[in-house]
ModelCIF file with pLDDT and N, C-alpha, C, O atoms, coordinates in Angstrom:
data_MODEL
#
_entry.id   MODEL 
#
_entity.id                         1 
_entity.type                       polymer 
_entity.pdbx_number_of_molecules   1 
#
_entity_poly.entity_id                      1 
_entity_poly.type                           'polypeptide(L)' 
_entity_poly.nstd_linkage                   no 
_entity_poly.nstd_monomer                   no 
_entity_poly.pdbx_seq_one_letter_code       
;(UNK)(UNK)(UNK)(UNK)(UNK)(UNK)(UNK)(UNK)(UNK)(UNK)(UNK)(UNK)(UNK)(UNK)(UNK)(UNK)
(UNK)(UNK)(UNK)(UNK)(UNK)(UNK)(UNK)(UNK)(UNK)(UNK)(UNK)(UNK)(UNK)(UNK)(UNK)(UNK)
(UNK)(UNK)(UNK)(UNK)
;
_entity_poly.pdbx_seq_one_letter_code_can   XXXXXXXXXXXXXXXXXXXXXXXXXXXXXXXXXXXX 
_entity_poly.pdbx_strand_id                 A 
#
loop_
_entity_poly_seq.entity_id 
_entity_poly_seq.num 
_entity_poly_seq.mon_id 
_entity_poly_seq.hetero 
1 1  UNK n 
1 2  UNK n 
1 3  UNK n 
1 4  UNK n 
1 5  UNK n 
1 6  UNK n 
1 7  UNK n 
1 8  UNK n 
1 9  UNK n 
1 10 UNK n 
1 11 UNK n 
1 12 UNK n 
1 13 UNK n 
1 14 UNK n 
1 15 UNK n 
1 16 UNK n 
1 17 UNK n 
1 18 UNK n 
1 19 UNK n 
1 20 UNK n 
1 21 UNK n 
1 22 UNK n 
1 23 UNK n 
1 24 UNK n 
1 25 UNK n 
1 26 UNK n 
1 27 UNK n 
1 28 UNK n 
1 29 UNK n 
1 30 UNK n 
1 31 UNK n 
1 32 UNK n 
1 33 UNK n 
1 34 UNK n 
1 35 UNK n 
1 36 UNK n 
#
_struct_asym.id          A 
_struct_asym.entity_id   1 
#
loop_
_ma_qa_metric.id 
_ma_qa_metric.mode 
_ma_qa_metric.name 
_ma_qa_metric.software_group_id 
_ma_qa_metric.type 
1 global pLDDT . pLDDT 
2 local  pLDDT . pLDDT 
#
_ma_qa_metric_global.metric_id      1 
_ma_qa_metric_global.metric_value   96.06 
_ma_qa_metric_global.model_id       1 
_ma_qa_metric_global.ordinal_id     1 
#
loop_
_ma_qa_metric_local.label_asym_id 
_ma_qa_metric_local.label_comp_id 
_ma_qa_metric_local.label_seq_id 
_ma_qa_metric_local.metric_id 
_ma_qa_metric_local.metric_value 
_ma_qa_metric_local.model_id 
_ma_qa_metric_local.ordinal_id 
A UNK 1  2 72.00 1 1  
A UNK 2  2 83.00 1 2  
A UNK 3  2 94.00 1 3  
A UNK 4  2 96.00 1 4  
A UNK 5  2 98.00 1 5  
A UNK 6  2 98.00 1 6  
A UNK 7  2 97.00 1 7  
A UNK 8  2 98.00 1 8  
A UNK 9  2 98.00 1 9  
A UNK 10 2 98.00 1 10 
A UNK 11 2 97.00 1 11 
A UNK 12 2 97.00 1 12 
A UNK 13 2 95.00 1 13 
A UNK 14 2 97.00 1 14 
A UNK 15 2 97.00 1 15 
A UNK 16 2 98.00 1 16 
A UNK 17 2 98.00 1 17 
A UNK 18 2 98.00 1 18 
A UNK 19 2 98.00 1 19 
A UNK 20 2 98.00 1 20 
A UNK 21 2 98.00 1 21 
A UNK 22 2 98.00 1 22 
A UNK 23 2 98.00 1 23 
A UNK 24 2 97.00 1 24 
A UNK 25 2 95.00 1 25 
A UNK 26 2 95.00 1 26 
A UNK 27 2 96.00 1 27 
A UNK 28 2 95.00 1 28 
A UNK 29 2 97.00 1 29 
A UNK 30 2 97.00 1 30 
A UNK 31 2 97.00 1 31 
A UNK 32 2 98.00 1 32 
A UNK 33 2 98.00 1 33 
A UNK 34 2 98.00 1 34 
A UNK 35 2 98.00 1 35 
A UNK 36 2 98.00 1 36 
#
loop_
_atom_site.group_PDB 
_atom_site.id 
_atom_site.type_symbol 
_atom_site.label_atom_id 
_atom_site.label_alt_id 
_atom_site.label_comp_id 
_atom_site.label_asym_id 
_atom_site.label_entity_id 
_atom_site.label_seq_id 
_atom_site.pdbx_PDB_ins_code 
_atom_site.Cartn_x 
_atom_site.Cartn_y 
_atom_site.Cartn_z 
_atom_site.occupancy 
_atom_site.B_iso_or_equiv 
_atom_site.pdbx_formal_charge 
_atom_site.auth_seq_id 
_atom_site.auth_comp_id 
_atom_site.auth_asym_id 
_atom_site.auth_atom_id 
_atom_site.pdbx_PDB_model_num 
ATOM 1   N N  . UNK A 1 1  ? 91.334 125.338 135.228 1.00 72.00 ? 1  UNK A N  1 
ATOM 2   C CA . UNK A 1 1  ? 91.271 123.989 134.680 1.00 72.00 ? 1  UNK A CA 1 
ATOM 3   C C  . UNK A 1 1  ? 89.836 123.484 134.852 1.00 72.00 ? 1  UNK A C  1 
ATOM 4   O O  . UNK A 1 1  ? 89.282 123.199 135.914 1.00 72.00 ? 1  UNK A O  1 
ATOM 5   N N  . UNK A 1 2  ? 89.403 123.433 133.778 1.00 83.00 ? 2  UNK A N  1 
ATOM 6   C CA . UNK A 1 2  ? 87.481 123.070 133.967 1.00 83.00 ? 2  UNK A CA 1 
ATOM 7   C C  . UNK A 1 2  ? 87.432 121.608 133.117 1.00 83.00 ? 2  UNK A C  1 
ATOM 8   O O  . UNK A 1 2  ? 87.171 120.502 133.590 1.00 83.00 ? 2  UNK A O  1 
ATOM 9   N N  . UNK A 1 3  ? 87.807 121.988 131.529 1.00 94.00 ? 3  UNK A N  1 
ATOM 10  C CA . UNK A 1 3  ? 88.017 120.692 130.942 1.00 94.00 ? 3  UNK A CA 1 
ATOM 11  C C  . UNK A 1 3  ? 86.618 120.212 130.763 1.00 94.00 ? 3  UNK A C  1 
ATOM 12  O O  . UNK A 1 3  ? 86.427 119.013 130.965 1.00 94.00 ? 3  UNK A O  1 
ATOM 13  N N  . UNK A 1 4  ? 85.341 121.158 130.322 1.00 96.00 ? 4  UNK A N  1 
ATOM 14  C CA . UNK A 1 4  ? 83.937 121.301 130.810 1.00 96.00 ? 4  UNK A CA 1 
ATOM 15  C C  . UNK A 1 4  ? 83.277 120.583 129.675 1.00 96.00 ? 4  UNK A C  1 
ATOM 16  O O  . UNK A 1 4  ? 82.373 121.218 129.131 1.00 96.00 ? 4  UNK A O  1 
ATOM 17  N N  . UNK A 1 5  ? 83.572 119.248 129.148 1.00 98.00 ? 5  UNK A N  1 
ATOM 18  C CA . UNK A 1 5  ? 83.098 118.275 127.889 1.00 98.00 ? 5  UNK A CA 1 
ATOM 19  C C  . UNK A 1 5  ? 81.583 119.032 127.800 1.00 98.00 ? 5  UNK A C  1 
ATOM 20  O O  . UNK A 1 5  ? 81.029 119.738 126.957 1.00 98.00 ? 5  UNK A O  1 
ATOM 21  N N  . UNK A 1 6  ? 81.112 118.340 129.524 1.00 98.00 ? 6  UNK A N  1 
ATOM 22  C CA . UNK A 1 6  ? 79.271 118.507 129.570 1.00 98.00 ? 6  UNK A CA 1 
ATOM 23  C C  . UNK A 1 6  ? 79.169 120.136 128.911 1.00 98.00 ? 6  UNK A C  1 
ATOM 24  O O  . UNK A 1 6  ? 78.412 120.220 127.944 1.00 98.00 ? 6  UNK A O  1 
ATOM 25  N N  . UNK A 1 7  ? 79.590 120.923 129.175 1.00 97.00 ? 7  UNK A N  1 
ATOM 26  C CA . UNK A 1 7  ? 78.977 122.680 128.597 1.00 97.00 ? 7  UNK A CA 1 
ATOM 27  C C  . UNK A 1 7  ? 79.445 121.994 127.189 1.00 97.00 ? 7  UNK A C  1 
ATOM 28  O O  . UNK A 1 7  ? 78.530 121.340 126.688 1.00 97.00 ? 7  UNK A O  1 
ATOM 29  N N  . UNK A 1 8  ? 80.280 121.992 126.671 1.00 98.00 ? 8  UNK A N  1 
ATOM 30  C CA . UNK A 1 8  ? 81.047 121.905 125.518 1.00 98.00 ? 8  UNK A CA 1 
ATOM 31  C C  . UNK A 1 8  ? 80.346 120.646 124.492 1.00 98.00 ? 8  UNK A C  1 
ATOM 32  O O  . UNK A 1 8  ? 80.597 120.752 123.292 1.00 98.00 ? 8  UNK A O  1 
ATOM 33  N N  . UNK A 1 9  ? 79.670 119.726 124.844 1.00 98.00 ? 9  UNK A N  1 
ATOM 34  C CA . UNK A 1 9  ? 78.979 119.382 123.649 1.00 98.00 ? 9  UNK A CA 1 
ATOM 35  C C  . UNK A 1 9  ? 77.659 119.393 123.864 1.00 98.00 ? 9  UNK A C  1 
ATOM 36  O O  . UNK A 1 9  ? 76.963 118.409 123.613 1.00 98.00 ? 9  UNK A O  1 
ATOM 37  N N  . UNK A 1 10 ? 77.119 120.665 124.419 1.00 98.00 ? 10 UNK A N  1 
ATOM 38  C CA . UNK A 1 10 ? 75.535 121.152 124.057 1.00 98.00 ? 10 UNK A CA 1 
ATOM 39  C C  . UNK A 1 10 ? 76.243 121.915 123.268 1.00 98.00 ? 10 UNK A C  1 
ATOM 40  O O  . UNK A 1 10 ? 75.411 122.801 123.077 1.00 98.00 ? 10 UNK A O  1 
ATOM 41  N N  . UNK A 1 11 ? 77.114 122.212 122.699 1.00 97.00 ? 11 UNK A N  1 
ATOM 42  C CA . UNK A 1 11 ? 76.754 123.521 121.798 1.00 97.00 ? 11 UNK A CA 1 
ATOM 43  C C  . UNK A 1 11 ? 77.303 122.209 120.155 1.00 97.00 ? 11 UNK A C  1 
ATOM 44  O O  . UNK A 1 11 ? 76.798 122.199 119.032 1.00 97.00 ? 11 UNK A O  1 
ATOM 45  N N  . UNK A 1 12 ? 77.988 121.671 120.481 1.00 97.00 ? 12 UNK A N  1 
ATOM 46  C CA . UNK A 1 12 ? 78.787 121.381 119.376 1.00 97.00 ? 12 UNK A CA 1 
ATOM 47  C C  . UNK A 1 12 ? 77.507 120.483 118.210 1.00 97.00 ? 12 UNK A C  1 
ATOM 48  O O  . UNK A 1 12 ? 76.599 119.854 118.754 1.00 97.00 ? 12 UNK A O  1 
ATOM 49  N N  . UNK A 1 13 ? 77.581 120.527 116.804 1.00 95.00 ? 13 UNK A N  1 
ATOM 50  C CA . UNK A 1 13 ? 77.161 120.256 116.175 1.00 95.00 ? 13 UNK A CA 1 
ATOM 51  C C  . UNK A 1 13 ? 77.603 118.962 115.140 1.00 95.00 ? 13 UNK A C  1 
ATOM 52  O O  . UNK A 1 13 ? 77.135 118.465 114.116 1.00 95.00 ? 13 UNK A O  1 
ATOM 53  N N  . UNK A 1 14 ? 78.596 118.757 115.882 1.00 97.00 ? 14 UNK A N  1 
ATOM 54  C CA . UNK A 1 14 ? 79.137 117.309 114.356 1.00 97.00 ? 14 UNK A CA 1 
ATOM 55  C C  . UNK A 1 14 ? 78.955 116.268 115.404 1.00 97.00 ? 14 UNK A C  1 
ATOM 56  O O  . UNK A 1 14 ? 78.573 116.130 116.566 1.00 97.00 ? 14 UNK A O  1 
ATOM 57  N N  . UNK A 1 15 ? 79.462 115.561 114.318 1.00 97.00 ? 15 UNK A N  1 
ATOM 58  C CA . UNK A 1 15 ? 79.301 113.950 114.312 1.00 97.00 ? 15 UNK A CA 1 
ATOM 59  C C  . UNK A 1 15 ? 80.102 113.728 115.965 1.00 97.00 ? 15 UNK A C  1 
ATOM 60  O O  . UNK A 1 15 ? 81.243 114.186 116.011 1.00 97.00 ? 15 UNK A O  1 
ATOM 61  N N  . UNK A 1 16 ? 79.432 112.892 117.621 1.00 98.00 ? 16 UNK A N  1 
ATOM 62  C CA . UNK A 1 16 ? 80.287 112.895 117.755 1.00 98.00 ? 16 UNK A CA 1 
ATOM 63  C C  . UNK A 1 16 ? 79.838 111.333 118.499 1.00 98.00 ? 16 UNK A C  1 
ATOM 64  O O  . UNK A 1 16 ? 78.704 110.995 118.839 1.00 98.00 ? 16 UNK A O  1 
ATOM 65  N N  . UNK A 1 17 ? 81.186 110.496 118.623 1.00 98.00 ? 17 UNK A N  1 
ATOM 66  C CA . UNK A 1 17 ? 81.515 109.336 119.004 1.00 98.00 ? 17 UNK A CA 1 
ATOM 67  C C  . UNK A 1 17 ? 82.026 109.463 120.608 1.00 98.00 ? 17 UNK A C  1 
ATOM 68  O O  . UNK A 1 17 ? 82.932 110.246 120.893 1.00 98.00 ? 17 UNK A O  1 
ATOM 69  N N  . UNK A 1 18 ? 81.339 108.589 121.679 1.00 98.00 ? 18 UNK A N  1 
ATOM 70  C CA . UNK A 1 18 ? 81.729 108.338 122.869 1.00 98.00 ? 18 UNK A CA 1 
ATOM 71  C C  . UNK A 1 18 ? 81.964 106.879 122.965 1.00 98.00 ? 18 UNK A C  1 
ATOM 72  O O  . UNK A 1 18 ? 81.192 106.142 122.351 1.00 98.00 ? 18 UNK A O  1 
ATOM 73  N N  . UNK A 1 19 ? 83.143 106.255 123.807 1.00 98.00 ? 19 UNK A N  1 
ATOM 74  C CA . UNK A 1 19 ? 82.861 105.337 124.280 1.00 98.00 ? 19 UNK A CA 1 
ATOM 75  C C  . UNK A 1 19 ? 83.942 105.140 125.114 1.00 98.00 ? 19 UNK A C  1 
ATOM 76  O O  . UNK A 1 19 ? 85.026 105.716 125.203 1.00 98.00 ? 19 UNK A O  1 
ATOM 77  N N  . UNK A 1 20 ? 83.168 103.708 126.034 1.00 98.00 ? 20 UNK A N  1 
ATOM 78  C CA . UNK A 1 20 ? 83.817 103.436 127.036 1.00 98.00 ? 20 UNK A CA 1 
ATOM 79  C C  . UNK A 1 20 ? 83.504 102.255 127.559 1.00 98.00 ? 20 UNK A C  1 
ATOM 80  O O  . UNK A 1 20 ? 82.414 101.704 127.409 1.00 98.00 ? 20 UNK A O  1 
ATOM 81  N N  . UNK A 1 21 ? 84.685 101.704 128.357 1.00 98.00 ? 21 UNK A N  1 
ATOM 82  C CA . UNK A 1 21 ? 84.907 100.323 128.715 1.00 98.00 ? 21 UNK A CA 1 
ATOM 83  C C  . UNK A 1 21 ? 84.213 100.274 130.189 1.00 98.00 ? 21 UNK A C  1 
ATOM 84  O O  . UNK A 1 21 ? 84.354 101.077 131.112 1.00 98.00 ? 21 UNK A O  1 
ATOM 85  N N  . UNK A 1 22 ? 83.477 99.175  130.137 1.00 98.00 ? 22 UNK A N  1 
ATOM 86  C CA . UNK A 1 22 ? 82.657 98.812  131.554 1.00 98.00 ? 22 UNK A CA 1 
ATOM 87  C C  . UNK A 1 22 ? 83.240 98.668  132.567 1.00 98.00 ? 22 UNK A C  1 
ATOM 88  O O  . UNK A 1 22 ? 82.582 98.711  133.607 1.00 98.00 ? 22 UNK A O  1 
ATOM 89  N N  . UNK A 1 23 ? 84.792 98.429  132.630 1.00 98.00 ? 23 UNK A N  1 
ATOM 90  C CA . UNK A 1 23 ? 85.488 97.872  133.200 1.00 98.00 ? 23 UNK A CA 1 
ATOM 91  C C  . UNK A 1 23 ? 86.832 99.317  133.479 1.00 98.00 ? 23 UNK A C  1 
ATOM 92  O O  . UNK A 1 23 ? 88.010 99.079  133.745 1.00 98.00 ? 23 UNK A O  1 
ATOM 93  N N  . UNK A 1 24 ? 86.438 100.257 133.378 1.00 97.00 ? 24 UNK A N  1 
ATOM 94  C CA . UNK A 1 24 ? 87.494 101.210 133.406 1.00 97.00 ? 24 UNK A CA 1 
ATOM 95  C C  . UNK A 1 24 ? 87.535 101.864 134.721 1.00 97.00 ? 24 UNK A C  1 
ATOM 96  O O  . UNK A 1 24 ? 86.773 102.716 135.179 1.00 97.00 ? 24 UNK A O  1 
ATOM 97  N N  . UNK A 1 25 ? 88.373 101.410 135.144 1.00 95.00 ? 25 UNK A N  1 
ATOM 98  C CA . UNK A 1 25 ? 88.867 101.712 136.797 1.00 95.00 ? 25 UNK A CA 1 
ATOM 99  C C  . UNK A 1 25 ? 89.431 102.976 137.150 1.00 95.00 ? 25 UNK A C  1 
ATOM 100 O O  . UNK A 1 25 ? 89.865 103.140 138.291 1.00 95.00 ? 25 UNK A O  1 
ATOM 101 N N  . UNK A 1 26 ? 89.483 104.073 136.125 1.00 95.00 ? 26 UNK A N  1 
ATOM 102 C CA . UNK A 1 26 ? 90.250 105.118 136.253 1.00 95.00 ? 26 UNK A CA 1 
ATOM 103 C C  . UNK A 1 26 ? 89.246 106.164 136.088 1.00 95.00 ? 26 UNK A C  1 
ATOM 104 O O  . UNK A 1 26 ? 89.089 107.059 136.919 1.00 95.00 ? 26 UNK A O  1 
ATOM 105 N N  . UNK A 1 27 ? 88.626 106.059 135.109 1.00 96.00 ? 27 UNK A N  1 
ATOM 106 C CA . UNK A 1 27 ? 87.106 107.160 135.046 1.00 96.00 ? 27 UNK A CA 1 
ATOM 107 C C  . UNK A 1 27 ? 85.905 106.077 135.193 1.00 96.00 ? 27 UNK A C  1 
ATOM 108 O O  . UNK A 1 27 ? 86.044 104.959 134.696 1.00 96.00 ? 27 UNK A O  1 
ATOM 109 N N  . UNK A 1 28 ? 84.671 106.453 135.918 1.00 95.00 ? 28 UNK A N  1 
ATOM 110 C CA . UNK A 1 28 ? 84.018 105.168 135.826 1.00 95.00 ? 28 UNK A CA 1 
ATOM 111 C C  . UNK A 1 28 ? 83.425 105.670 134.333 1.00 95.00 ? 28 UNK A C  1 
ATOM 112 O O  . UNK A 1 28 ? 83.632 106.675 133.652 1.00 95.00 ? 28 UNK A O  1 
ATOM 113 N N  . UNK A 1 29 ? 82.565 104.449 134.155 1.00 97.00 ? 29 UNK A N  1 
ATOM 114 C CA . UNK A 1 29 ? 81.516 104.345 132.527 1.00 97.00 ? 29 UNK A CA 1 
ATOM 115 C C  . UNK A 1 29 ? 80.508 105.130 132.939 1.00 97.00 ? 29 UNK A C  1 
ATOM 116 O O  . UNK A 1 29 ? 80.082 105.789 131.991 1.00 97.00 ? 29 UNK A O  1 
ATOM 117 N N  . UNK A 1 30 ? 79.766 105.410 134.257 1.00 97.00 ? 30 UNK A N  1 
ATOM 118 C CA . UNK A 1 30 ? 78.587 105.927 134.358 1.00 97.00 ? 30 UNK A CA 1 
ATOM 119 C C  . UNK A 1 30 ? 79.175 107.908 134.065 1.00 97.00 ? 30 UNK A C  1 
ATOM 120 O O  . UNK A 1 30 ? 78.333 108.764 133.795 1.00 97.00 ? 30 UNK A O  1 
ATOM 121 N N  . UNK A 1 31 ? 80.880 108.287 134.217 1.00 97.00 ? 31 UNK A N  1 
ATOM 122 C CA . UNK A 1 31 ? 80.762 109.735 133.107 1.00 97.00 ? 31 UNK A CA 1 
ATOM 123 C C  . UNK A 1 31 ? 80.464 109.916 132.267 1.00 97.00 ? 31 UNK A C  1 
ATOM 124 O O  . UNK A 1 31 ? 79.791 110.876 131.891 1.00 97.00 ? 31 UNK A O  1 
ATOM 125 N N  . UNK A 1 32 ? 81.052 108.656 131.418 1.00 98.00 ? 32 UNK A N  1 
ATOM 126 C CA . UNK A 1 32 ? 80.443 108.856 129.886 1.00 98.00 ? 32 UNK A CA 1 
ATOM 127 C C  . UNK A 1 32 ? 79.345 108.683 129.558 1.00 98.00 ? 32 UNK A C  1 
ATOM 128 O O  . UNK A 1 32 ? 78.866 109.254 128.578 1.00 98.00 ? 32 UNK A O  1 
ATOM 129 N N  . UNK A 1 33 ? 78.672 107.831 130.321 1.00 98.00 ? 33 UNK A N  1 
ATOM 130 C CA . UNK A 1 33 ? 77.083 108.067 130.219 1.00 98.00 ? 33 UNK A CA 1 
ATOM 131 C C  . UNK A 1 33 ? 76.260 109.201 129.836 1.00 98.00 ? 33 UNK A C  1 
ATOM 132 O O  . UNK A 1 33 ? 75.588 109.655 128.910 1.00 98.00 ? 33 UNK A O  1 
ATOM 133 N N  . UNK A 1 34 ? 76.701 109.452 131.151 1.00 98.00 ? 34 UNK A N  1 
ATOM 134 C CA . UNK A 1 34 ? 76.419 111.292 131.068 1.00 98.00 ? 34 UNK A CA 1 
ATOM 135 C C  . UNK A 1 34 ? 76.535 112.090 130.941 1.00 98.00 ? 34 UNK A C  1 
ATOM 136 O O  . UNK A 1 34 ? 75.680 112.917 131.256 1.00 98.00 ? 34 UNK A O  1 
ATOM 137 N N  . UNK A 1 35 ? 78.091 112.521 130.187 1.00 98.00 ? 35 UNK A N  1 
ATOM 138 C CA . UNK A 1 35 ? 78.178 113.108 128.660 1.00 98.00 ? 35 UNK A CA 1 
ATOM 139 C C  . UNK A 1 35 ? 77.324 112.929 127.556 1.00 98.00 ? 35 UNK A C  1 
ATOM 140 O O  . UNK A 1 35 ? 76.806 113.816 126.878 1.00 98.00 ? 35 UNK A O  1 
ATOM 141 N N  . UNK A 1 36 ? 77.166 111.079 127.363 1.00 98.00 ? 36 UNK A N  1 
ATOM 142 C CA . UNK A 1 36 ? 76.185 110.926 125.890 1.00 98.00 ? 36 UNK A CA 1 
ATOM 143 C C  . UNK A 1 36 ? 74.908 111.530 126.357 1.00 98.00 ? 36 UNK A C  1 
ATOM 144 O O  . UNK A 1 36 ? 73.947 111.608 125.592 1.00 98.00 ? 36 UNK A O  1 
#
């Protein structure tokens, strides 16, 4: 179980959309950060 987004969109090439709520108590916002 890796679930490895970060490896997985250096390679990917389309269009892609992140987002996230400032306020999200369950994953913080600063992951998705650093995914985008």
């Amino acid at each position: 179980m890796y679930f490895a987004s970060d490896e997985n969109v250096k390679v990917l090439a389309c269009p892609l959309l992140i987002l996230h709520a400032e306020d999200d108590a369950v994953l913080p916002p600063h992951l998705g950060r650093k995914l985008f």
